[in-house]
Every structure is written in C-alpha cells, then in structure tokens.
C-alpha atoms as a PDB file:
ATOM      1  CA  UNK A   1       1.201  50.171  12.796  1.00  0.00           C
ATOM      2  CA  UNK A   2       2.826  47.087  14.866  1.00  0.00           C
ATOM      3  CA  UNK A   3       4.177  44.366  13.252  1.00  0.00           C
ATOM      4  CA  UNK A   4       1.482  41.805  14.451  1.00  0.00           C
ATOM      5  CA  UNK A   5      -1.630  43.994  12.675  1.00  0.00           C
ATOM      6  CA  UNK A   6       0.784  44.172   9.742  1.00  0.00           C
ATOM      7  CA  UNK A   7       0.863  40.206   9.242  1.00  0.00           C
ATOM      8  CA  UNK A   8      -2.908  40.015  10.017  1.00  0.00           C
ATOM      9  CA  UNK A   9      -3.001  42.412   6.885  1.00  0.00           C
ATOM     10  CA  UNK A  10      -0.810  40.680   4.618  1.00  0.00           C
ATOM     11  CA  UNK A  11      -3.324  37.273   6.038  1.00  0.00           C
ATOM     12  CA  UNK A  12      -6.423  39.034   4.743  1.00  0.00           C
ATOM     13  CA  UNK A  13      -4.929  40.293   1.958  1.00  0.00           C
ATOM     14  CA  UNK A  14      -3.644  36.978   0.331  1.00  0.00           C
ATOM     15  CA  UNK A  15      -7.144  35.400   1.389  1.00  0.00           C
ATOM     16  CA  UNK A  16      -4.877  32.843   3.473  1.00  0.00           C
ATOM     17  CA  UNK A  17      -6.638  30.352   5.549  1.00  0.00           C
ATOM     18  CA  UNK A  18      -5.427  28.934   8.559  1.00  0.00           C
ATOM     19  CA  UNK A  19      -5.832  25.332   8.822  1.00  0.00           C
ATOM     20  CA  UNK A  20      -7.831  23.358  11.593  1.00  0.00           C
ATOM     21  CA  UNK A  21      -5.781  21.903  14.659  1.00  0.00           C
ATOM     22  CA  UNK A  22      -5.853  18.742  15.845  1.00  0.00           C
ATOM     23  CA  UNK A  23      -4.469  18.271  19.302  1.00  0.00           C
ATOM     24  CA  UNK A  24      -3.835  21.471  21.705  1.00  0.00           C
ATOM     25  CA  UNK A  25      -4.511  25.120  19.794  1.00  0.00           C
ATOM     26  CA  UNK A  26      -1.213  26.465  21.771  1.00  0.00           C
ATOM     27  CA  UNK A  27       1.919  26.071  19.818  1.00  0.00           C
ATOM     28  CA  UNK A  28       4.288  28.011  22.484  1.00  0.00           C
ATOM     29  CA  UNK A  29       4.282  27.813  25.895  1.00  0.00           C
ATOM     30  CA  UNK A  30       6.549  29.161  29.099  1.00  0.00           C
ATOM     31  CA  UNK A  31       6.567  27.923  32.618  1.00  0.00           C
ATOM     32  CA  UNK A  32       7.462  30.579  34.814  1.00  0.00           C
ATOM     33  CA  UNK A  33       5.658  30.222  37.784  1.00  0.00           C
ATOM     34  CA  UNK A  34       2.211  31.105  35.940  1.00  0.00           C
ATOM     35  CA  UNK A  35       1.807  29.406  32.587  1.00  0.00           C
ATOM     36  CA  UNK A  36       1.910  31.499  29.412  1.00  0.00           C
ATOM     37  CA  UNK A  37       0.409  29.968  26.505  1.00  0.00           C
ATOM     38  CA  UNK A  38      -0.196  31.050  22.537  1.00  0.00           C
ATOM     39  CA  UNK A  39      -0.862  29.731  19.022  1.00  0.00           C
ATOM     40  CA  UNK A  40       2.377  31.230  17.395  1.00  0.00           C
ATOM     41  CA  UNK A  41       2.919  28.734  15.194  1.00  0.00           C
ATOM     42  CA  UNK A  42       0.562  27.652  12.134  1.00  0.00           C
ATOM     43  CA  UNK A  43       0.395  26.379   8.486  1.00  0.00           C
ATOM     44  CA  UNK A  44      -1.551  29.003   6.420  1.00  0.00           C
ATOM     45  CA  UNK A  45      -2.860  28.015   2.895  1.00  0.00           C
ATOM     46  CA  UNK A  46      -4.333  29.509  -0.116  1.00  0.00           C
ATOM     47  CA  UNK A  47      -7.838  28.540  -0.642  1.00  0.00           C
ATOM     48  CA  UNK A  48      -7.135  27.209  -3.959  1.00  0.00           C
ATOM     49  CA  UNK A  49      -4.633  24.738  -2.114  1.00  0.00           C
ATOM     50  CA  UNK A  50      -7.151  24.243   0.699  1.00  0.00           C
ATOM     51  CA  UNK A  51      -9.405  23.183  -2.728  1.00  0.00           C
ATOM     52  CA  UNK A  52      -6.984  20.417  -3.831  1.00  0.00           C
ATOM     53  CA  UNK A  53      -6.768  18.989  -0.437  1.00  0.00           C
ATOM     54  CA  UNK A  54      -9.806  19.842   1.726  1.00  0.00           C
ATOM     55  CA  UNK A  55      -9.174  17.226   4.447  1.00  0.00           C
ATOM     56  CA  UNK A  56      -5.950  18.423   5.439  1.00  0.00           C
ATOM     57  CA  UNK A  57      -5.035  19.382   9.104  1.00  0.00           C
ATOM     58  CA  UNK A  58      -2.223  20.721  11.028  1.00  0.00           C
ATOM     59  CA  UNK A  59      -1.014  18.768  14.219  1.00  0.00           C
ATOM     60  CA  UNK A  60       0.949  19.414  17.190  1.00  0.00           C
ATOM     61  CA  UNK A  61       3.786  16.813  18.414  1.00  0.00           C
ATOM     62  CA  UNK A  62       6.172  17.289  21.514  1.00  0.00           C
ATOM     63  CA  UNK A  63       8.512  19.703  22.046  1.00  0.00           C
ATOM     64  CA  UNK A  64      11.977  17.783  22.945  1.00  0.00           C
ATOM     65  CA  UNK A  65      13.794  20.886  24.000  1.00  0.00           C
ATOM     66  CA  UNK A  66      11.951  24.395  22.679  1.00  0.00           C
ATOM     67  CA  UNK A  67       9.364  26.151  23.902  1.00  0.00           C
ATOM     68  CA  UNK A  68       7.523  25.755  20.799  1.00  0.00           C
ATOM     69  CA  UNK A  69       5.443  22.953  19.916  1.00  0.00           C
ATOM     70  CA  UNK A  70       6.279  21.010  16.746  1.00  0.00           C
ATOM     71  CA  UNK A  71       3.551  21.053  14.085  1.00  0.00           C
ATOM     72  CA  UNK A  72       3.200  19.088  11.326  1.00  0.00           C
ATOM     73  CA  UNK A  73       1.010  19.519   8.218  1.00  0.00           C
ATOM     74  CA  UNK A  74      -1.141  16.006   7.274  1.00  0.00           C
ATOM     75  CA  UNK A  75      -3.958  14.679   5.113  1.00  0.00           C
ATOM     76  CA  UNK A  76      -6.890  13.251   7.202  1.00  0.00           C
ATOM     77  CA  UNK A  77      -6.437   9.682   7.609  1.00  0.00           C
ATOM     78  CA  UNK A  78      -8.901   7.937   4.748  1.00  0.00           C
ATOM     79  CA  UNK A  79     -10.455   4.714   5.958  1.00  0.00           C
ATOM     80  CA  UNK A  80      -9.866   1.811   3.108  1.00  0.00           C
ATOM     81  CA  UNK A  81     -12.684   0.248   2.647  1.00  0.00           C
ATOM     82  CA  UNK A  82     -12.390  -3.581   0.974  1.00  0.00           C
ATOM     83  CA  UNK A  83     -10.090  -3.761  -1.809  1.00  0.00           C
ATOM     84  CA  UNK A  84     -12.027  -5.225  -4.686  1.00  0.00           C
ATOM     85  CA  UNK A  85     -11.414  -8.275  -6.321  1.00  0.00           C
ATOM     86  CA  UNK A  86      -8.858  -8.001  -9.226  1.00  0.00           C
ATOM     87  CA  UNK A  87      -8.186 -10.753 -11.197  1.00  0.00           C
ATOM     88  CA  UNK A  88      -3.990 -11.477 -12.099  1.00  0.00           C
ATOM     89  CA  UNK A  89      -3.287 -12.263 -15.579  1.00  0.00           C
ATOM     90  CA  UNK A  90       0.046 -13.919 -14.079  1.00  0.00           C
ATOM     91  CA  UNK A  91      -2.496 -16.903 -12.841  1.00  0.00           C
ATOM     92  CA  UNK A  92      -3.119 -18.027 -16.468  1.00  0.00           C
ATOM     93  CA  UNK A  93       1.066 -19.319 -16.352  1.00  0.00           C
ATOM     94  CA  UNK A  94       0.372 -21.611 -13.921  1.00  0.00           C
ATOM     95  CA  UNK A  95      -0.311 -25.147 -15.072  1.00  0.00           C
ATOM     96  CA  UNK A  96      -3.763 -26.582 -14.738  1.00  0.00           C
ATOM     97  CA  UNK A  97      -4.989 -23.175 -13.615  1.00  0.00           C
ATOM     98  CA  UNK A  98      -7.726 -22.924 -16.739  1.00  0.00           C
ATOM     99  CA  UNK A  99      -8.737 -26.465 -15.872  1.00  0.00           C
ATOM    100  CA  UNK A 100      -9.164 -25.705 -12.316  1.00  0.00           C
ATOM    101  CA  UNK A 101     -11.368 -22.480 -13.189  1.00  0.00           C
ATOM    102  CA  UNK A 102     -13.642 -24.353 -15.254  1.00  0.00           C
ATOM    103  CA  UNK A 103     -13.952 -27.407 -12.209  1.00  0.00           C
ATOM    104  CA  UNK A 104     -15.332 -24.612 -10.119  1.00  0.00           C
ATOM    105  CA  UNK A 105     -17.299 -23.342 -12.906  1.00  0.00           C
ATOM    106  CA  UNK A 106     -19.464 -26.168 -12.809  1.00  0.00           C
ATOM    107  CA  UNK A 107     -18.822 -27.177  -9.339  1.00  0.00           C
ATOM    108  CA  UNK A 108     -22.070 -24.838  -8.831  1.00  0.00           C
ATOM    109  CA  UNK A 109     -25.781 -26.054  -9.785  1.00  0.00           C
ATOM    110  CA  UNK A 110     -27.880 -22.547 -10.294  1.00  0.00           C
ATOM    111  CA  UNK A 111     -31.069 -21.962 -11.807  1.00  0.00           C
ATOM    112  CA  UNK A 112     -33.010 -18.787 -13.293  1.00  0.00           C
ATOM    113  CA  UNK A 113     -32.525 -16.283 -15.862  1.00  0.00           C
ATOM    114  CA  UNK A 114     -29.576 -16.141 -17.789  1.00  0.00           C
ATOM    115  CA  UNK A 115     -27.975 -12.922 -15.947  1.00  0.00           C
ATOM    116  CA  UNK A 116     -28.480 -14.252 -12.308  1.00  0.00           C
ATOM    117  CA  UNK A 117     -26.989 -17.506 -13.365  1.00  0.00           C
ATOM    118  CA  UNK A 118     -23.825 -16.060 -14.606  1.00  0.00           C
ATOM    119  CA  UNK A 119     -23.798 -13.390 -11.440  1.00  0.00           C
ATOM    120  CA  UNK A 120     -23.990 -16.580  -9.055  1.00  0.00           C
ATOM    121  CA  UNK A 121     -21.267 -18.516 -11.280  1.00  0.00           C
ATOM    122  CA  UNK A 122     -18.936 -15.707 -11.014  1.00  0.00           C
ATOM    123  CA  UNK A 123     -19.206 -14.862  -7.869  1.00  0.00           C
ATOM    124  CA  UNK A 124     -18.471 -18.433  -6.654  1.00  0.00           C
ATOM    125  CA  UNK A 125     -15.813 -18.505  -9.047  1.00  0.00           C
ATOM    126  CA  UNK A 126     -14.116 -15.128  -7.461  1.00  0.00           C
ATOM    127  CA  UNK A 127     -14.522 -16.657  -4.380  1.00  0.00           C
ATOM    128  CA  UNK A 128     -12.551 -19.598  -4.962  1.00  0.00           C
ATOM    129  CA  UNK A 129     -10.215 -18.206  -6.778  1.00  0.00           C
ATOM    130  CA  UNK A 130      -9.470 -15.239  -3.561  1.00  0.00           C
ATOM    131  CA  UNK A 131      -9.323 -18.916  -1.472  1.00  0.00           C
ATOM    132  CA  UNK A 132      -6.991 -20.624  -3.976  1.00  0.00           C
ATOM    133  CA  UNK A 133      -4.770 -17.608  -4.307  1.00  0.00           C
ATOM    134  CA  UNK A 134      -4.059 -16.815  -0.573  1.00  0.00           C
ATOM    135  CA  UNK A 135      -3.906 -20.694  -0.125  1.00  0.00           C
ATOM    136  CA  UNK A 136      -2.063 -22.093  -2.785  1.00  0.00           C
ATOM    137  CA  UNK A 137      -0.263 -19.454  -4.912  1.00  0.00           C
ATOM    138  CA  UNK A 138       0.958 -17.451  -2.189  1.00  0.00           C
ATOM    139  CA  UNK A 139       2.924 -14.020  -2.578  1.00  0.00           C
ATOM    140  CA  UNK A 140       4.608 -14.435  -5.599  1.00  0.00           C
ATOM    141  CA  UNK A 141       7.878 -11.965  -4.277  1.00  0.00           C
ATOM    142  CA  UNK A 142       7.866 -14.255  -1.027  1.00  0.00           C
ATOM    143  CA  UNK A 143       8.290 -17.126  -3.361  1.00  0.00           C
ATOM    144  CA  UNK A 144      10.787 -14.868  -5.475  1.00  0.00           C
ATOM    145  CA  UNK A 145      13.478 -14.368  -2.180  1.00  0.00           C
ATOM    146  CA  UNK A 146      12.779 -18.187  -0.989  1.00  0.00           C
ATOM    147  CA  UNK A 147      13.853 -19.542  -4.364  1.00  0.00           C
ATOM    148  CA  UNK A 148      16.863 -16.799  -4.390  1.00  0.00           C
ATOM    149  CA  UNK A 149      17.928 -17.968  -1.158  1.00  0.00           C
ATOM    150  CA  UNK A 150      18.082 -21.443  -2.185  1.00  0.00           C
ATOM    151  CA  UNK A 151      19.836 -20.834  -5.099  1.00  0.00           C
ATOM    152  CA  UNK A 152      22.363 -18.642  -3.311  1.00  0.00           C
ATOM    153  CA  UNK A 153      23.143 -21.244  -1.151  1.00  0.00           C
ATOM    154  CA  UNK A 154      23.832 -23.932  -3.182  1.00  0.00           C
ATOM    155  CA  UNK A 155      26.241 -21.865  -5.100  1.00  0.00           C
ATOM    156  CA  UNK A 156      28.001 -21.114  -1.923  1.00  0.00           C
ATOM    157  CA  UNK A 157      28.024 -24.957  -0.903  1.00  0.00           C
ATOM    158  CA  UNK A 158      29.531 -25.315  -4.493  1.00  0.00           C
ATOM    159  CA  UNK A 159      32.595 -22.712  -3.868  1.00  0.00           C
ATOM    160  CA  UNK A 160      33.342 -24.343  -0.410  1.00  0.00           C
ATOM    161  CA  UNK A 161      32.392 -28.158  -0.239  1.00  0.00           C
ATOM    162  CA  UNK A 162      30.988 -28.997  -4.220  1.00  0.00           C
ATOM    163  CA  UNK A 163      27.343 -30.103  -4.825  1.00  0.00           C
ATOM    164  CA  UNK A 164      25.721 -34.272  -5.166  1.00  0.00           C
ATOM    165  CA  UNK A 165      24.226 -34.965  -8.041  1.00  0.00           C
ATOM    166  CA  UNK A 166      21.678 -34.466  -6.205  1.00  0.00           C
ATOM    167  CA  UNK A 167      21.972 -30.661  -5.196  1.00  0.00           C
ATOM    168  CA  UNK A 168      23.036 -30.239  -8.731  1.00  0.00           C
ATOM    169  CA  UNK A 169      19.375 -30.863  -9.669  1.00  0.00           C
ATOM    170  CA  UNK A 170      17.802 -29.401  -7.190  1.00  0.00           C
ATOM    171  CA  UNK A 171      19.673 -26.175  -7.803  1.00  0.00           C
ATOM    172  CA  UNK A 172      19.045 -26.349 -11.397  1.00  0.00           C
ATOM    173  CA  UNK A 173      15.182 -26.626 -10.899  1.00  0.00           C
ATOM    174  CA  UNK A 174      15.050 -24.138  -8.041  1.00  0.00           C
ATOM    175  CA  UNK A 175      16.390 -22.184 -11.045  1.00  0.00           C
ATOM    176  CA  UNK A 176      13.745 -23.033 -13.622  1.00  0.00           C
ATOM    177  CA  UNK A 177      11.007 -22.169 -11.308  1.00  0.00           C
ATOM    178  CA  UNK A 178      12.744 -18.701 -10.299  1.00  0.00           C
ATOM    179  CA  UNK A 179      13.042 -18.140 -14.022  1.00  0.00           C
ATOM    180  CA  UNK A 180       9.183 -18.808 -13.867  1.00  0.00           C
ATOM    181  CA  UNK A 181       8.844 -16.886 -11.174  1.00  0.00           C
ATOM    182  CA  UNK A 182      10.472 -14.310 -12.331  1.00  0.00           C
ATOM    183  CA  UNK A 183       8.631 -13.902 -15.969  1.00  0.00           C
ATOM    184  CA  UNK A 184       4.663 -14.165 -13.991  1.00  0.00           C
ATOM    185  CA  UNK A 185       6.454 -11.289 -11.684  1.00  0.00           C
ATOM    186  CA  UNK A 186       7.051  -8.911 -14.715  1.00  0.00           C
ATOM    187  CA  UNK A 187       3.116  -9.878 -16.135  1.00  0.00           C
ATOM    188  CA  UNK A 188       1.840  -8.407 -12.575  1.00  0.00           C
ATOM    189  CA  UNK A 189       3.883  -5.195 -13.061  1.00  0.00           C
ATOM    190  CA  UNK A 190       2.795  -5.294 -16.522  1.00  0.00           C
ATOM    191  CA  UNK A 191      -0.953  -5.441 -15.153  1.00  0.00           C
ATOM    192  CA  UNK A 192      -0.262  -2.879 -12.545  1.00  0.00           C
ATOM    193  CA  UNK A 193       1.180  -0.292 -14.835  1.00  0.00           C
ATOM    194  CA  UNK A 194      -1.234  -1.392 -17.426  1.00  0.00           C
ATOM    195  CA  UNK A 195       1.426  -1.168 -19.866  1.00  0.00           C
ATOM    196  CA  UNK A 196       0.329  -3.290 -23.095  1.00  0.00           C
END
C-alpha cells in the first residue's frame, strides 16, 4: 500500500475534516516549462474542533522563496454591528454631571402612557449623554498621558531652570486632576471586569 492511500486512511479513520480554502486550492507549485500544480498543504481538524469554531477557514499567502504556498489557519471575519450604549459609572465623579442629567431629563416635553414616556425620556437622555461624552469628557487615557506629560515636564523644568510660582500651581493642579483622573480610570476597569 503507498504511502499517500495510507494517510487518506489514517484521514478517514480519525473522521478529520479538511477545512475550506479561501484564495487558490494549490498550495505547491513548479515552473518548469509546463506548470505543475497541487494542494499539498492543508489544516485538517476534528469535527468536534470544526464544532467549536464552525466559521473557520484556511488561507493561502505568498510564497517569498519556496515552492509551497504559505497557509494560514483564521476565523471568518465577524462584522460588528453597533456597539450598544453602556452607561460609565466613572461619569457620576464628575462635578455637575447629576445636575446636567436631570436638565436633559426635562429638557424633553412627552406625552402618553407612562412606559412610552419614560422610553422617549431615556432615549433622549442616552443620546445626549453619547453627545456629551464624545464632546466634552473625551477619552479618559488620552486625558491620562496629556496630564502625565505636563507633569513630566514641569518636573524637568524644575531640575534644569526651577519653576514661577506660577508653574508651581499649575503643576500641582495638573496633579490633582491626574489623581482624579486616575481614581474614575480604576472605576471603568472596575465596570469592565465587573469586579464589585
């Protein structure tokens, strides 16, 4: 028995299953004149792997210097649809941010039953507070390495030339708001790992 019937044996036998290609099906290929091609190359799976991760494909890349394709093994690509809405607990440490909440709150006039009124008062709430967020709060880590920054170079104006009164307090309240910074920073991680 040659070795080739052999493996397709030892396939059928371990019920593997051989992966769908995306790109060329040849793997191998020799230019000698007349082109020889072939699918030597290939990922084969159990089916209860193929179970845990159905949408999985093999794919061929370029071949640099062989005369074998490289292959790589990859989950389909998953389209993300909108990310929802997920309110930060962080917000609540900013000052005037309950008072601003309940402005929008009744910002908006809306009549009917009970349930549709507090479905339309949300909603315009959420909305204002995705606007306020991405205009106002900004990325919190963004804010994290501006204030860091700043505060690193003061302390290097300090070693070299010495700080005005001046740059004393501004480095000293640069450092107050990291420190606040800092502490709604740890209440998102908090949130995210949903640690209590």
């Amino acid at each position: 028995m040659n070795t080739m019937l052999k493996f397709h044996d030892f396939i059928s036998y371990a019920a593997l299953v051989d992966l769908p290609s995306h790109g060329n099906d040849y793997t191998w290929s020799r230019s000698s004149g007349e082109a020889v091609c072939s699918r030597l190359d290939r990922f084969l799976v159990s089916l209860d792997w193929e179970e845990h991760f159905p949408d999985s494909l093999q794919t061929r890349l370029s071949r640099p210097l062989s005369d074998h394709f490289l292959i790589t093994l990859e989950r389909a690509k998953l389209e993300r649809g909108k990310v929802p809405f997920k309110f930060e607990n962080m917000w609540l440490k900013v000052k005037g941010f309950s008072n601003l909440v309940k402005k929008w709150w009744e910002e908006v006039e809306v009549e009917g039953f009970a349930s549709f009124v507090l479905a339309r008062k949300l909603k315009f709430v959420k909305e204002q507070l995705k606007k306020w967020n991405k205009k106002v709060f900004g990325d919190i880590k963004l804010r994290k390495y501006k204030l860091l920054d700043s505060v690193n170079a003061l302390d290097v104006k300090e070693e070299s030339d010495g700080l005005s009164s001046d740059e004393i307090d501004q480095r000293r309240e640069a450092r107050e708001e990291l420190t606040r910074v800092l502490h709604m920073e740890e209440i998102s991680w908090r949130q995210k790992s949903r640690s209590l």
